[in-house]
Protein backbone atom coordinates (compact mmCIF):
# COMPACT_ATOMS: atom_id res chain seq x y z
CA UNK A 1 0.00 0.00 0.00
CA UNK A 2 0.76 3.77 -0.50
CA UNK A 3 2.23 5.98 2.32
CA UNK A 4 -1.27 7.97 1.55
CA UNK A 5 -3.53 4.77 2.19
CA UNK A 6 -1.24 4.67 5.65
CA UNK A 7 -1.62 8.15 6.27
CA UNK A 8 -5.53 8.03 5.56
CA UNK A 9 -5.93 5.21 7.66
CA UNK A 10 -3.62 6.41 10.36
CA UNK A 11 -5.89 9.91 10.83
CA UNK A 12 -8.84 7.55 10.33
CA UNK A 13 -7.89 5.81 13.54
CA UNK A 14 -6.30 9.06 15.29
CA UNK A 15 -10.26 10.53 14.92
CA UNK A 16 -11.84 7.36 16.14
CA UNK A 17 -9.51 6.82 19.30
CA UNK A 18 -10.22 10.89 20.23
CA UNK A 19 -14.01 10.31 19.97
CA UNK A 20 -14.04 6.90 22.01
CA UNK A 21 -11.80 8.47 24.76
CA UNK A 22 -13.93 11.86 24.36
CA UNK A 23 -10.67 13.90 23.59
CA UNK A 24 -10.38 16.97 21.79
CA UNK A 25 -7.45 17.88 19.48
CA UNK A 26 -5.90 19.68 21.74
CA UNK A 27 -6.16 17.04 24.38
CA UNK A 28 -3.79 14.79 21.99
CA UNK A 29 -1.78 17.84 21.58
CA UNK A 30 -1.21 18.40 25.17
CA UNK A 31 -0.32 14.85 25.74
CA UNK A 32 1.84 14.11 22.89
CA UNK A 33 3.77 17.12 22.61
CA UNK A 34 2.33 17.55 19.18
CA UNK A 35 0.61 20.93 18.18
CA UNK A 36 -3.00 20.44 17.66
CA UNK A 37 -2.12 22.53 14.51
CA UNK A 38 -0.30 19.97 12.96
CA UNK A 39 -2.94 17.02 14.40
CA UNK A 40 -5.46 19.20 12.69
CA UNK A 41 -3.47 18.80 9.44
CA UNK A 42 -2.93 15.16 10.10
CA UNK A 43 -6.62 14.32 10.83
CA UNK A 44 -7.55 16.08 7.49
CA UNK A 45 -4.68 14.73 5.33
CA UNK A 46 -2.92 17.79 4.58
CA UNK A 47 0.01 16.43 6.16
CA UNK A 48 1.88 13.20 6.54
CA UNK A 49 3.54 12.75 10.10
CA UNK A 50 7.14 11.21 10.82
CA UNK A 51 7.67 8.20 12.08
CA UNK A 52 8.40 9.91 15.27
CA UNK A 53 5.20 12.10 15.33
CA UNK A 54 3.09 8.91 14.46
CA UNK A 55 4.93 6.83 18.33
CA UNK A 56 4.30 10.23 19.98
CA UNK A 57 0.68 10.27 18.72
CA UNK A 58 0.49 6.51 19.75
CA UNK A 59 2.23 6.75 23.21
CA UNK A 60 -0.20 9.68 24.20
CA UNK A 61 -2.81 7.39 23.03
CA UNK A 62 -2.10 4.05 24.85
CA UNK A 63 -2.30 2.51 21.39
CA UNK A 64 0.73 0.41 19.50
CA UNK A 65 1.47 2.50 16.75
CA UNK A 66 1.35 -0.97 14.25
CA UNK A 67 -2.26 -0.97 15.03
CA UNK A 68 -3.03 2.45 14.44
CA UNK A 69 -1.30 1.69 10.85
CA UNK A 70 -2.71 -2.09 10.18
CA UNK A 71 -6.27 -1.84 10.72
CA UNK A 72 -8.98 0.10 9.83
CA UNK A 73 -12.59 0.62 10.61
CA UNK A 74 -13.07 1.23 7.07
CA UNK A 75 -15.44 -1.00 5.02
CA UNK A 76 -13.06 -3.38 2.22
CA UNK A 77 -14.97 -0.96 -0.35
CA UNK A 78 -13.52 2.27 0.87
CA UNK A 79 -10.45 0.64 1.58
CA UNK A 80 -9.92 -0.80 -1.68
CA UNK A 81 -11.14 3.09 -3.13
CA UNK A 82 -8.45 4.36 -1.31
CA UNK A 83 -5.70 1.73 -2.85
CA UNK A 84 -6.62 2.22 -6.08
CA UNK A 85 -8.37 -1.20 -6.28
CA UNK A 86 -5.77 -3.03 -6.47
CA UNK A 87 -6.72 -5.46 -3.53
CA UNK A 88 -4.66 -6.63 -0.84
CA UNK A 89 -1.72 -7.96 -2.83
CA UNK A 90 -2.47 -11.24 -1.43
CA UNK A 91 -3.96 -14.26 -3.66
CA UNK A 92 -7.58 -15.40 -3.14
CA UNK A 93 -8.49 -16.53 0.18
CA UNK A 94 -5.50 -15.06 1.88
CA UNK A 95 -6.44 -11.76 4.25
CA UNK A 96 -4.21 -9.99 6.25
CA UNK A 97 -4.65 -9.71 9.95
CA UNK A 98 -3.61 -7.91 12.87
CA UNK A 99 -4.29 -9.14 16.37
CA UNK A 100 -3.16 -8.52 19.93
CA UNK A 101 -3.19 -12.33 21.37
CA UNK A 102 -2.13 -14.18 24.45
CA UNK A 103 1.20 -15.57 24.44
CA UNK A 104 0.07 -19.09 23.42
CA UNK A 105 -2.40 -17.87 20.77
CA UNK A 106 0.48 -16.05 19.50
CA UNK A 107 2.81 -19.01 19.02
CA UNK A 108 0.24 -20.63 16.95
CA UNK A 109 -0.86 -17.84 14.74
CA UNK A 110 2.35 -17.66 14.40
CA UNK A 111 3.14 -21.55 13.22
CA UNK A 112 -0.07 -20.79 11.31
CA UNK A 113 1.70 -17.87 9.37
CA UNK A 114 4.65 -19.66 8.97
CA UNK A 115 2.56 -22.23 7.35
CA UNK A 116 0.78 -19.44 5.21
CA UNK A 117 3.87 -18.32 4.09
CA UNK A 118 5.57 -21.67 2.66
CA UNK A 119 2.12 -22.03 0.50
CA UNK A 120 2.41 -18.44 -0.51
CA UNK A 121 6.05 -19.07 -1.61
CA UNK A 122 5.05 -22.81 -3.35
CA UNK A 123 2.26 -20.55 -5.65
CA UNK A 124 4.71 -17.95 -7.14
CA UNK A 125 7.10 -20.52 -8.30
């Protein structure tokens, strides 16, 4: 995917984690040492943050910045609007999670991926 498809769905998230913790802009300002200037520009994709603007967004959220880039609340349609159509990059019955799991769930997603990954390689020879 694009850095625009991450940036839309990063500012996507950033405006759904201010309205379930009932935050204002300059709430997330005042906590992340970010102005709510540049948030503002964020949230309405004027500009794309740094790496480092993106952790302190995430830190003053409580939220791991991989999920604030990974998933979406955005329907596949939108999604796939915002990508150009041009799907996932993954073959047919292959989708892309991510999850925050138990340490024992997360050995065997991972075996699971590991798995997903040898079949993945085994189609593109």
């Amino acid at each position: 995917m694009s850095n625009q498809v991450y940036s839309q769905i990063f500012f996507t998230n950033i405006l759904r984690l201010l309205e379930e913790k009932h935050w204002t802009k300059e709430q997330l300002a005042a906590a992340s040492g970010v102005s709510s200037g540049f948030i503002s520009g964020i949230t309405n994709g004027r500009y794309n943050p740094s790496l480092r603007i993106m952790e302190q967004l995430a830190d003053a959220l409580d939220t791991p910045l991989p999920v604030l880039l990974e998933t979406t609340d955005l329907d596949t349609k939108s999604l796939a609007l915002l990508i150009g159509n041009k799907g996932t990059g993954l073959p047919e019955g292959y989708k892309r999670v991510s999850a925050v799991l138990l340490e024992h769930q997360a050995y065997i997603v991972n075996k699971w991926a590991e798995e997903a990954r040898k079949q993945l390689n085994k189609a593109k020879l």
